[in-house]
C-alpha atoms as a PDB file:
ATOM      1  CA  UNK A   1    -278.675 103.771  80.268  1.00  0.00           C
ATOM      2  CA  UNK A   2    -277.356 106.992  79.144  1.00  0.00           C
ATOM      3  CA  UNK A   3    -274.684 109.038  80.144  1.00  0.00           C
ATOM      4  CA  UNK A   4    -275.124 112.580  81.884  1.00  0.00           C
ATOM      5  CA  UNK A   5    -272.906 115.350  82.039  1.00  0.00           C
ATOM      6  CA  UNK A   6    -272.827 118.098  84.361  1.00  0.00           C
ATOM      7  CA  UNK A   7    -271.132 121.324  82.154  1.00  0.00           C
ATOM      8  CA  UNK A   8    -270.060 124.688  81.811  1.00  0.00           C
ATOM      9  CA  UNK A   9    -270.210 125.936  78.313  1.00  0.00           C
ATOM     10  CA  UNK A  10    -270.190 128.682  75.643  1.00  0.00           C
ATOM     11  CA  UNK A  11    -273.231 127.846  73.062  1.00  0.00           C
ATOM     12  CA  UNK A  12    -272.483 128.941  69.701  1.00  0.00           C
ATOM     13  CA  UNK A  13    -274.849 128.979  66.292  1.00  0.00           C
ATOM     14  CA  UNK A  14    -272.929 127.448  63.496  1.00  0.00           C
ATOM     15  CA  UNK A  15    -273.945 128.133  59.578  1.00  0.00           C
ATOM     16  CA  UNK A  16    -273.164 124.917  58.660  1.00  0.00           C
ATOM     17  CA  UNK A  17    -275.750 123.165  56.008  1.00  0.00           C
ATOM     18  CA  UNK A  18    -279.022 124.353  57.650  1.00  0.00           C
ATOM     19  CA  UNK A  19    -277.798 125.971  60.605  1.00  0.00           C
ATOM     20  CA  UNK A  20    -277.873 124.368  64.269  1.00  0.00           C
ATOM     21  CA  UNK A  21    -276.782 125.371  68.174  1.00  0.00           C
ATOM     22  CA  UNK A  22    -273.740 123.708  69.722  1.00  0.00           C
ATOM     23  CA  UNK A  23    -272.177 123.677  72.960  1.00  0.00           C
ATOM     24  CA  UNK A  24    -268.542 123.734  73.267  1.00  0.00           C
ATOM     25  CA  UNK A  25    -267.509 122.713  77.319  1.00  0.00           C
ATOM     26  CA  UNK A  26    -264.577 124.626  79.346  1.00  0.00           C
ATOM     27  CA  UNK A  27    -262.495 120.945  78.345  1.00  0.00           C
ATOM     28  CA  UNK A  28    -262.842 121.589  74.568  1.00  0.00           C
ATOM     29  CA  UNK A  29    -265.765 118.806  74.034  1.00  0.00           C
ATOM     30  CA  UNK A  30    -268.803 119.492  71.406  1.00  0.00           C
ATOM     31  CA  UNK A  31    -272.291 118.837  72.311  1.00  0.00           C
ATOM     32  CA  UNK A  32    -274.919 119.025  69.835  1.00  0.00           C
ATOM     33  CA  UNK A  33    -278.507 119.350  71.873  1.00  0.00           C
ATOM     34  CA  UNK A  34    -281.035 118.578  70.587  1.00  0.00           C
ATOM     35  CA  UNK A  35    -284.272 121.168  71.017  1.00  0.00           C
ATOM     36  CA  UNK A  36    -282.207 124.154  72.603  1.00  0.00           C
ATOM     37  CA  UNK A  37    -284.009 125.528  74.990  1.00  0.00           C
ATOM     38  CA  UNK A  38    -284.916 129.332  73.535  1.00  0.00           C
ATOM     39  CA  UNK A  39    -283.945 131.043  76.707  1.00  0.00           C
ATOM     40  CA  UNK A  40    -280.443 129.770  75.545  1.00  0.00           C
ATOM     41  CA  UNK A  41    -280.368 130.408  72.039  1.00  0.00           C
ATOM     42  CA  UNK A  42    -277.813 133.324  72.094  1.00  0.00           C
ATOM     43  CA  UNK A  43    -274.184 133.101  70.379  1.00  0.00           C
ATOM     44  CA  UNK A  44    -272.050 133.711  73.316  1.00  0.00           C
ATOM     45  CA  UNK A  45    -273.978 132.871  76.153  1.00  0.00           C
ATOM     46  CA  UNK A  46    -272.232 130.833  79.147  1.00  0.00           C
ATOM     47  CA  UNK A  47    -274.524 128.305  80.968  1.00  0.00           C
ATOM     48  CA  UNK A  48    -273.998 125.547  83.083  1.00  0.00           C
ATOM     49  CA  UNK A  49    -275.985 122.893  82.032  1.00  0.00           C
ATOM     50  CA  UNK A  50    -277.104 119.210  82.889  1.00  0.00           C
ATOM     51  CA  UNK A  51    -276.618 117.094  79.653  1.00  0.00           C
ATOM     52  CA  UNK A  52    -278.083 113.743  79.272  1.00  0.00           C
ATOM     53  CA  UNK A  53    -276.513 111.567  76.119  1.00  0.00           C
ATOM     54  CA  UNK A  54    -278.841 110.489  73.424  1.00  0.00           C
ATOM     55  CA  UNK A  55    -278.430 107.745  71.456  1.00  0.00           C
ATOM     56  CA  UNK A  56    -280.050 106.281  68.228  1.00  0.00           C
ATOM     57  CA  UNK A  57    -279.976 110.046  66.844  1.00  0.00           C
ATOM     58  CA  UNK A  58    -279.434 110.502  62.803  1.00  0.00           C
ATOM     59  CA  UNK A  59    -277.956 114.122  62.370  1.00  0.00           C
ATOM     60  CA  UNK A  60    -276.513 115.467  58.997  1.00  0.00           C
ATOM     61  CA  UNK A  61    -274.479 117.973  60.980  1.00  0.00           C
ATOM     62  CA  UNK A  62    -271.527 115.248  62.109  1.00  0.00           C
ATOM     63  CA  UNK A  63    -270.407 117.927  64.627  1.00  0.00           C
ATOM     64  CA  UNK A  64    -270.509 117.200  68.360  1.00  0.00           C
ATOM     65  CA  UNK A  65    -272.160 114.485  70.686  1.00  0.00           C
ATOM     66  CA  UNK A  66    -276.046 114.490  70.304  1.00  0.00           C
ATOM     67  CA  UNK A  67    -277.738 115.616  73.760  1.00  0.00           C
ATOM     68  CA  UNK A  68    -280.755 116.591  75.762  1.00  0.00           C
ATOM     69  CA  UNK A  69    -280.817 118.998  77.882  1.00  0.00           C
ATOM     70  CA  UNK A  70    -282.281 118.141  81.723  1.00  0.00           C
ATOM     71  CA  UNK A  71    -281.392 121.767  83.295  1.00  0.00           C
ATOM     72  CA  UNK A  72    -279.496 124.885  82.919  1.00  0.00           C
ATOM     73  CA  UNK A  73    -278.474 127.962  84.713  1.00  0.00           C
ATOM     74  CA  UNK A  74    -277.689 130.858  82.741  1.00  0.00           C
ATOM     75  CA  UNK A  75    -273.793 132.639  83.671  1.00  0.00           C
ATOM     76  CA  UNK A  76    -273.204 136.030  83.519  1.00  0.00           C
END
């Protein structure tokens, strides 16, 4: 079963390779989602957000846990 995470975090887009979205959390951990939600895809923006772990994921970026996200609530 995987592993969910409940979060606050500051999503960032890295120009690394192609590009990609990650999530750094208040305690310094990296989440890489996978499919960020658009409504979230701002460098900067604080969210809390429900993370669920996904596993069996290739990803050429080697940065950050790959996750899905369940739900989110946008900080000001």
């Amino acid at each position: 079963m995987a592993k969910k995470h409940h979060v606050v975090g500051l999503i960032q887009y890295h120009d690394i390779e192609t590009g990609f979205w990650g999530i750094t959390d208040e305690q310094g951990r990296q989440w890489q989602p996978i499919m960020l939600p658009e409504a979230l895809q701002k460098s900067g923006l604080k969210a809390r957000i429900n993370l669920k772990e996904v596993n069996q994921v290739a990803s050429a970026m080697m940065w950050g846990k790959p996750v899905q996200i369940e739900d989110y609530e946008i900080l000001d």
